[in-house]
N, C-alpha and C. Protein backbone atom coordinates (compact mmCIF):
# COMPACT_ATOMS: atom_id res chain seq x y z
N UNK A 1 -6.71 -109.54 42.25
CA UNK A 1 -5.77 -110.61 41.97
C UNK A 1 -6.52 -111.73 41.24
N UNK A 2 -5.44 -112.28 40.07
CA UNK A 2 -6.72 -113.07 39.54
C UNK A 2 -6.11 -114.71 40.55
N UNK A 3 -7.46 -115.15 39.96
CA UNK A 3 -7.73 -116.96 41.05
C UNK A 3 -7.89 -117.73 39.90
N UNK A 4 -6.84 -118.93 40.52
CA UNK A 4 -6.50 -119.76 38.98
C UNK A 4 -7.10 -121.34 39.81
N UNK A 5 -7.37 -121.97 39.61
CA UNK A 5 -8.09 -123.17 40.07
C UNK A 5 -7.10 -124.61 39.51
N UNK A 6 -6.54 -124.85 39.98
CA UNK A 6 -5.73 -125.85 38.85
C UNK A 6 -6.32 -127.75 39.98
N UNK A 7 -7.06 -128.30 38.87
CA UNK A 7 -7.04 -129.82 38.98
C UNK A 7 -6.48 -130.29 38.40
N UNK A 8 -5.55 -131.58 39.41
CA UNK A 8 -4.41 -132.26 38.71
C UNK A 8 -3.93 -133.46 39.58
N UNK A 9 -4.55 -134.33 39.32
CA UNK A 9 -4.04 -135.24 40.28
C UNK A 9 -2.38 -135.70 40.53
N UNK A 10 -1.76 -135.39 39.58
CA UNK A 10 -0.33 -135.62 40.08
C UNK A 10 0.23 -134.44 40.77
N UNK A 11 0.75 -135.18 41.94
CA UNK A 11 0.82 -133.50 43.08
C UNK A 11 2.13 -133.42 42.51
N UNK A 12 3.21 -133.81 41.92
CA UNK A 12 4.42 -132.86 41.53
C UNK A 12 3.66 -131.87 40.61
N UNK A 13 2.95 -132.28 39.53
CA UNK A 13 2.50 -131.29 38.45
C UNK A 13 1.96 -130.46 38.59
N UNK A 14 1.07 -130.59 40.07
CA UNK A 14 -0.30 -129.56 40.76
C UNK A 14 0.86 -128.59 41.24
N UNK A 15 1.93 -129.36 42.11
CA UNK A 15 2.87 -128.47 43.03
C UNK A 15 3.74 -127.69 42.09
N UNK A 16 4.22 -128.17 41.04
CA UNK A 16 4.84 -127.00 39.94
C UNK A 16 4.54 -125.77 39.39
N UNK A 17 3.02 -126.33 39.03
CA UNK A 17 1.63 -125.33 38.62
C UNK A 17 1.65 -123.98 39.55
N UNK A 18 1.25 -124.36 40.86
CA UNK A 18 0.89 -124.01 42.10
C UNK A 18 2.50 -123.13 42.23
N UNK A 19 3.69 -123.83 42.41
CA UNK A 19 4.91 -122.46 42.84
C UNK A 19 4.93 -121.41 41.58
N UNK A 20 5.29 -121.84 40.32
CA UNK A 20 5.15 -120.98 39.42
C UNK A 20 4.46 -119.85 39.20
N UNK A 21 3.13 -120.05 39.88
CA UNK A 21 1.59 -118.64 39.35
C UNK A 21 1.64 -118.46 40.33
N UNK A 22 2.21 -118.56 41.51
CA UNK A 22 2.35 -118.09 43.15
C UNK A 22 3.24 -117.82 42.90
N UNK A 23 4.45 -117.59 42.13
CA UNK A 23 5.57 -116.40 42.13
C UNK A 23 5.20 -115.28 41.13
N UNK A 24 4.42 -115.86 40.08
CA UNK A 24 3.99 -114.83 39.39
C UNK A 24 2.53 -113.44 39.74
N UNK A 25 2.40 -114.19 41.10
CA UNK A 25 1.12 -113.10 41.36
C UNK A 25 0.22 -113.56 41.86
N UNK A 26 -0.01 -114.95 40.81
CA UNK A 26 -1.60 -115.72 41.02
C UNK A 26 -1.97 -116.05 42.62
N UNK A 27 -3.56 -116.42 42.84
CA UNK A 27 -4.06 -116.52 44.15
C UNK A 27 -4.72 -118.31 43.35
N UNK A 28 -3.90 -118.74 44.00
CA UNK A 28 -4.05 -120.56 43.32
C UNK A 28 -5.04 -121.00 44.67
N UNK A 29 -6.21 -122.24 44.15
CA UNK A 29 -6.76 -123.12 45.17
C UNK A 29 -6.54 -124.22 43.98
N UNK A 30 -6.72 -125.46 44.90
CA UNK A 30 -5.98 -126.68 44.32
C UNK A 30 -7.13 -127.81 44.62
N UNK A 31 -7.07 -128.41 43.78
CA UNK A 31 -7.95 -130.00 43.61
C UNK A 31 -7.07 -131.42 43.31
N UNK A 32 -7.34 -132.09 43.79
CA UNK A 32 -6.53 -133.20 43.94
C UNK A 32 -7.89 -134.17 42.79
N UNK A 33 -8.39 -133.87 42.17
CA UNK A 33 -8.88 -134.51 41.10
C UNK A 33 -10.49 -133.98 40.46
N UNK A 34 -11.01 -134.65 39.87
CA UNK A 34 -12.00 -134.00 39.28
C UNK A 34 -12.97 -133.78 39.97
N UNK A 35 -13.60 -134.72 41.08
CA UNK A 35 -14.51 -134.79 41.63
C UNK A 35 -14.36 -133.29 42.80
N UNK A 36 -13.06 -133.32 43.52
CA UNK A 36 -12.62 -132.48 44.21
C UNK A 36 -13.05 -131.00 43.49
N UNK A 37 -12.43 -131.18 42.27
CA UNK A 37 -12.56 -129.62 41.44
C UNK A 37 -13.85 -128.86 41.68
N UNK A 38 -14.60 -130.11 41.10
CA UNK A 38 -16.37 -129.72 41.47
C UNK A 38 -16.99 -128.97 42.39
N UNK A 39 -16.55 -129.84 43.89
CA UNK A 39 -16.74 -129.39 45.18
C UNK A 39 -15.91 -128.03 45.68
N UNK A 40 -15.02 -127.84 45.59
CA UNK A 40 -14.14 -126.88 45.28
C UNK A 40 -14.67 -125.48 45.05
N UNK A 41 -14.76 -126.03 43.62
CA UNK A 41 -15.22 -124.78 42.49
C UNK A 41 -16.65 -124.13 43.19
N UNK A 42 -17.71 -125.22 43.41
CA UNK A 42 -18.95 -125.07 43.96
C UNK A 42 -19.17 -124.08 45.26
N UNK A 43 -17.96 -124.18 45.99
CA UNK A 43 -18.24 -123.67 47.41
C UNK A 43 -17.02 -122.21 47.37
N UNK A 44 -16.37 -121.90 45.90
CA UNK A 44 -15.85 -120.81 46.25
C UNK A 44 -17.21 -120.11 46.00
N UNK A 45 -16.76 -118.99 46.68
CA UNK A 45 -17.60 -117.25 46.35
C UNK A 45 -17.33 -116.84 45.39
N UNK A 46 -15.86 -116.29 45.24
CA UNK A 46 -15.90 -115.66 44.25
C UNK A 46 -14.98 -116.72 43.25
N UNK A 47 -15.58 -117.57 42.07
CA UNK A 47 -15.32 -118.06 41.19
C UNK A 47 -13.98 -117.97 40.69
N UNK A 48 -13.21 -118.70 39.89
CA UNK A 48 -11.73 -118.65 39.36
C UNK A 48 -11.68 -117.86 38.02
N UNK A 49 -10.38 -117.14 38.07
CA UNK A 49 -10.97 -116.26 36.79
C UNK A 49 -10.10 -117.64 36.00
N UNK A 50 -9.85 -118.02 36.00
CA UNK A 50 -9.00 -119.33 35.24
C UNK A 50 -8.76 -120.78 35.76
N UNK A 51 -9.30 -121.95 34.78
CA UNK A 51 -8.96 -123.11 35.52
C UNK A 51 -8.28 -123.97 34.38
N UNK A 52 -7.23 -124.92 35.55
CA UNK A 52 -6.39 -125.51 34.89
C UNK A 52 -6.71 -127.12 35.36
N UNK A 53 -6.83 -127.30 33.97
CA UNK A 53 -7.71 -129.11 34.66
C UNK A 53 -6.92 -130.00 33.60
N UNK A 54 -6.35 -131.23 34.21
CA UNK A 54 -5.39 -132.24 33.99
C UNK A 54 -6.91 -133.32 32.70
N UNK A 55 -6.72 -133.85 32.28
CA UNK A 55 -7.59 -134.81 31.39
C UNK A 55 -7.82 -136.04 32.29
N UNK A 56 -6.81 -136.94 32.11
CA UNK A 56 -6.69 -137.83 32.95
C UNK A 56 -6.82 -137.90 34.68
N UNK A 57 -7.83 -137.69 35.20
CA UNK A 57 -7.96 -138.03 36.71
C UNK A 57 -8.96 -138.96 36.72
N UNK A 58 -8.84 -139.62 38.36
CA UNK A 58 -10.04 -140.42 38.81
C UNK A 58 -11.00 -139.62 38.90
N UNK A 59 -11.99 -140.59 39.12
CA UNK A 59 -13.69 -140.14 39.73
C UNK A 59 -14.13 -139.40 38.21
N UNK A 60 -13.85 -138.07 38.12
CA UNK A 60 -14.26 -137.25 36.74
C UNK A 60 -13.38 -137.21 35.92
N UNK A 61 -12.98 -137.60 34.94
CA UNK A 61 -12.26 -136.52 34.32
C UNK A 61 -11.99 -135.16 33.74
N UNK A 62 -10.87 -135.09 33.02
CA UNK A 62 -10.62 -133.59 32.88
C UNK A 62 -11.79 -132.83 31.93
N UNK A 63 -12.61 -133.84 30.72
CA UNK A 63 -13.34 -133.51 29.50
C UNK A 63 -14.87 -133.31 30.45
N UNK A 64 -14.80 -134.27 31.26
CA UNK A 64 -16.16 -134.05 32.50
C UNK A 64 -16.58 -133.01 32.97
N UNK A 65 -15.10 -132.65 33.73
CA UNK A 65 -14.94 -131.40 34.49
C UNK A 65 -15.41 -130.47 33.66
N UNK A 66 -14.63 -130.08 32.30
CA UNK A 66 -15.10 -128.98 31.94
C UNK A 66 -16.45 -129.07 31.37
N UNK A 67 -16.78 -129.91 30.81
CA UNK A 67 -18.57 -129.89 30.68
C UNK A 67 -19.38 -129.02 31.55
N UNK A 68 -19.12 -129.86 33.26
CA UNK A 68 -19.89 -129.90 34.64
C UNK A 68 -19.61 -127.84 34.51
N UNK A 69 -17.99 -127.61 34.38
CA UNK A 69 -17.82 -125.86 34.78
C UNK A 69 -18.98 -125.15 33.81
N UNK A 70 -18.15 -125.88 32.61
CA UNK A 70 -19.23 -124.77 31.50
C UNK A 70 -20.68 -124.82 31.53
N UNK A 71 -21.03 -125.68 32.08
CA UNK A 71 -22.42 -126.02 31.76
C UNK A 71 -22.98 -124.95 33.45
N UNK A 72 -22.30 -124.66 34.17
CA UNK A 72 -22.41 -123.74 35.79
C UNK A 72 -21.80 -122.38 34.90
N UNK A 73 -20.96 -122.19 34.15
CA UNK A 73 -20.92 -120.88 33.64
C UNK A 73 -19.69 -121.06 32.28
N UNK A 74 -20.35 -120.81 31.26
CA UNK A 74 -20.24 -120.77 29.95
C UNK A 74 -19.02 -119.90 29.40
N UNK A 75 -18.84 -118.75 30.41
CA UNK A 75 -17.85 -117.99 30.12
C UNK A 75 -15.88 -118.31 31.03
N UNK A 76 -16.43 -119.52 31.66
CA UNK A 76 -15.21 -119.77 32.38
C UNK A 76 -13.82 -120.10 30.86
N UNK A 77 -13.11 -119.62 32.04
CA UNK A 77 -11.58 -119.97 30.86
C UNK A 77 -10.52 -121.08 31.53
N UNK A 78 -10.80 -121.61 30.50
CA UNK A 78 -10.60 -123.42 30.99
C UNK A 78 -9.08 -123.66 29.68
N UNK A 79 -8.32 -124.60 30.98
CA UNK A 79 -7.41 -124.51 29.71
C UNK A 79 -6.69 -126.17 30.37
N UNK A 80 -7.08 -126.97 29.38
CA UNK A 80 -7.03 -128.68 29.18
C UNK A 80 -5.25 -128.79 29.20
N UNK A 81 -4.86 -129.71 29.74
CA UNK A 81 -3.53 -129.78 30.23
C UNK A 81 -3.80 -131.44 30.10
N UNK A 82 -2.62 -132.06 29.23
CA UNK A 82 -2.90 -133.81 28.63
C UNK A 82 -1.85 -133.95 28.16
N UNK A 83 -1.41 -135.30 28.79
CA UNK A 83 -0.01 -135.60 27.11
C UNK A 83 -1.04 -136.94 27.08
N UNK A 84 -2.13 -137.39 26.67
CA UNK A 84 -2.92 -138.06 26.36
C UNK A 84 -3.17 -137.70 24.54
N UNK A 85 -2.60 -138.19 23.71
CA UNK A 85 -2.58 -138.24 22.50
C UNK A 85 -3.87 -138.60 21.69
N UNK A 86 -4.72 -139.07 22.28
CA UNK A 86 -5.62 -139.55 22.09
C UNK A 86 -7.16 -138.53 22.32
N UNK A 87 -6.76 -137.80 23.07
CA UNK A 87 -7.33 -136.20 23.17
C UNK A 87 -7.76 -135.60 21.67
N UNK A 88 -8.76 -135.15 21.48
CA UNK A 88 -9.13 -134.46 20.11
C UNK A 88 -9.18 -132.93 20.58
N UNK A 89 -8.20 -132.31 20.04
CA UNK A 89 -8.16 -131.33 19.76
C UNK A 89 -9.27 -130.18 19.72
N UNK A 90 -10.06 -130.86 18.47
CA UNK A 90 -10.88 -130.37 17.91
C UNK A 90 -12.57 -130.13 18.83
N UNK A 91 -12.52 -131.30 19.40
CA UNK A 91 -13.31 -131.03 20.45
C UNK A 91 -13.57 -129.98 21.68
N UNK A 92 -12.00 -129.94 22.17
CA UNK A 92 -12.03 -129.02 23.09
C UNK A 92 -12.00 -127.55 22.28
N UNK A 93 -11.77 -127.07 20.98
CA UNK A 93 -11.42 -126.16 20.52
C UNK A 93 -12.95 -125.02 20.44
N UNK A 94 -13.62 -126.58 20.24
CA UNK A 94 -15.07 -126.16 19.78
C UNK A 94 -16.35 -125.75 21.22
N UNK A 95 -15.41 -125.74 22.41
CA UNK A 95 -16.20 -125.62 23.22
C UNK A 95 -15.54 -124.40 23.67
N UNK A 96 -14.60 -123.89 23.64
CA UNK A 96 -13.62 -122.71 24.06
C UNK A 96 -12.56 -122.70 24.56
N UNK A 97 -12.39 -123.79 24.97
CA UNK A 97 -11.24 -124.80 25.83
C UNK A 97 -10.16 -124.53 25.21
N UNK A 98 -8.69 -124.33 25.94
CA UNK A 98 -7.64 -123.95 25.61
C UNK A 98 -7.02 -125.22 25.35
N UNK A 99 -6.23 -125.78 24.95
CA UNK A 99 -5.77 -126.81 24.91
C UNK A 99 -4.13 -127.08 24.87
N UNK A 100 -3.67 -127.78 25.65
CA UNK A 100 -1.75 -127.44 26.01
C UNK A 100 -1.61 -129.46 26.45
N UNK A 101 -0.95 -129.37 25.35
CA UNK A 101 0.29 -131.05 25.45
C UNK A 101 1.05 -131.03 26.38
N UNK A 102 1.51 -132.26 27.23
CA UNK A 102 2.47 -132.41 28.43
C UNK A 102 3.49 -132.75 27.50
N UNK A 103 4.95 -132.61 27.43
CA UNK A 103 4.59 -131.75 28.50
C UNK A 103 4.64 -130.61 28.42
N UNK A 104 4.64 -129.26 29.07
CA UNK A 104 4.23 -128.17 28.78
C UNK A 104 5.29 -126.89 28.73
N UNK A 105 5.59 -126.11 27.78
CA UNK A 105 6.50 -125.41 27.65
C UNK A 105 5.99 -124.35 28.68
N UNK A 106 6.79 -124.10 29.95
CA UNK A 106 6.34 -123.53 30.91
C UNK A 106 6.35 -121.53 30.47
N UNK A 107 6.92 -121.54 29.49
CA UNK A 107 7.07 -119.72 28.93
C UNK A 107 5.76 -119.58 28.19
N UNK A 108 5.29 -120.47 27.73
CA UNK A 108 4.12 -120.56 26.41
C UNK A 108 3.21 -120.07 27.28
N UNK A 109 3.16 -121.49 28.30
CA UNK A 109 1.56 -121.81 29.23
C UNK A 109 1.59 -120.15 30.32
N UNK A 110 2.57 -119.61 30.56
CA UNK A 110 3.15 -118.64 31.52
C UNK A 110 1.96 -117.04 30.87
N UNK A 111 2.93 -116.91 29.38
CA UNK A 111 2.04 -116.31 28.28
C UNK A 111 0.88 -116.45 28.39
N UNK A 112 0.10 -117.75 28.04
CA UNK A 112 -1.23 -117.48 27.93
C UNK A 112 -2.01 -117.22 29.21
N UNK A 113 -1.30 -117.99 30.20
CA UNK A 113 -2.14 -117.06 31.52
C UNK A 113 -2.19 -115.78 32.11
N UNK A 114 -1.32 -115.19 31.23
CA UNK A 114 -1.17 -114.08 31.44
C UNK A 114 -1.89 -113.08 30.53
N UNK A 115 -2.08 -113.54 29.43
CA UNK A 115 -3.55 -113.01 28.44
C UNK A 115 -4.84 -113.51 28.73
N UNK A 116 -4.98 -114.81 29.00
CA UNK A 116 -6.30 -114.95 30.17
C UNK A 116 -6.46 -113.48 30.92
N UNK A 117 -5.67 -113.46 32.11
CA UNK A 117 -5.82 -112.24 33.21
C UNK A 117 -6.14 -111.41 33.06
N UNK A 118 -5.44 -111.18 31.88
CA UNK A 118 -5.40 -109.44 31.32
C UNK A 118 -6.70 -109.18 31.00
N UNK A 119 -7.55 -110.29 30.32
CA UNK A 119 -8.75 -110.33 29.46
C UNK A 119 -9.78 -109.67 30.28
N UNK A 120 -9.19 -110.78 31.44
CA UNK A 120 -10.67 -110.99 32.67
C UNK A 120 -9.93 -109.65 33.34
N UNK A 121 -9.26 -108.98 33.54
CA UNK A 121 -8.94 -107.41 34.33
C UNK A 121 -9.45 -106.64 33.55
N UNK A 122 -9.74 -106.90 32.26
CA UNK A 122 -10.59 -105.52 31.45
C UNK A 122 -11.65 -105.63 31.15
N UNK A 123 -12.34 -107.35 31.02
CA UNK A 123 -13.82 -107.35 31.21
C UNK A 123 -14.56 -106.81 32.63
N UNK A 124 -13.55 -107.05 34.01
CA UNK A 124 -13.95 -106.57 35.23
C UNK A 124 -13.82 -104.93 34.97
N UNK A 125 -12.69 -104.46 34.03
CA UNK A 125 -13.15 -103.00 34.51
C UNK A 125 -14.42 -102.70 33.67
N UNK A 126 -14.71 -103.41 32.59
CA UNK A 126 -16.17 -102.80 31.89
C UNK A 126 -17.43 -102.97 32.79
N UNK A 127 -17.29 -103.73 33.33
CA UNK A 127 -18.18 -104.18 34.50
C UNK A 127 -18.38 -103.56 35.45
């Protein structure tokens, strides 16, 4: 089953996140902000095959967070969630980072986590 990690400090948005990929299959753990994500992320075993991290939180933010993941493992699939306009694109593009505007067309974002999965179910079977 894949494990989706979603940080998001607004708990309607975490809690939307969270029913949606819990009807679709997903095995969700949840962070109530960046700093949380960290600690979180740090003390699972077996790692998230996907994380969903908000831009805007206290303590870290979302551009932090993914630094802190990638820089602990390079191959994580990270996918930036912002209606922060002010967000460069181009930045996150260049690090591997998925990148999705609030607010979020829930069939699109649905899609791509679902080609995430698929990815990471056939790199696990080469493995």
């Amino acid at each position: 089953m894949c494990k989706i990690l979603i940080a998001e400090d607004d708990p309607l948005i975490r809690n939307l996140f969270k029913e949606i990929l819990i009807r679709n299959g997903y095995d969700i753990v949840e962070a109530v902000d960046g700093e949380d994500a960290l600690i979180v992320y740090d003390k699972l075993h077996k790692k998230p095959d996907i994380i969903i991290v908000d831009f805007r939180m206290p303590k870290i933010n979302g551009l932090e967070l993914t630094q802190e993941i990638l820089s602990r493992d390079p191959n994580s699939n990270i996918i930036m969630v912002t209606g922060d306009p002010a967000m460069n694109q181009e930045i996150l593009n260049n690090s591997g980072v998925i990148y999705k505007e609030k607010p979020v067309n829930l069939d699109e974002f649905l899609k791509e986590i679902h080609s995430l999965a698929e990815l990471q179910d056939s790199l696990g079977d080469i493995q």
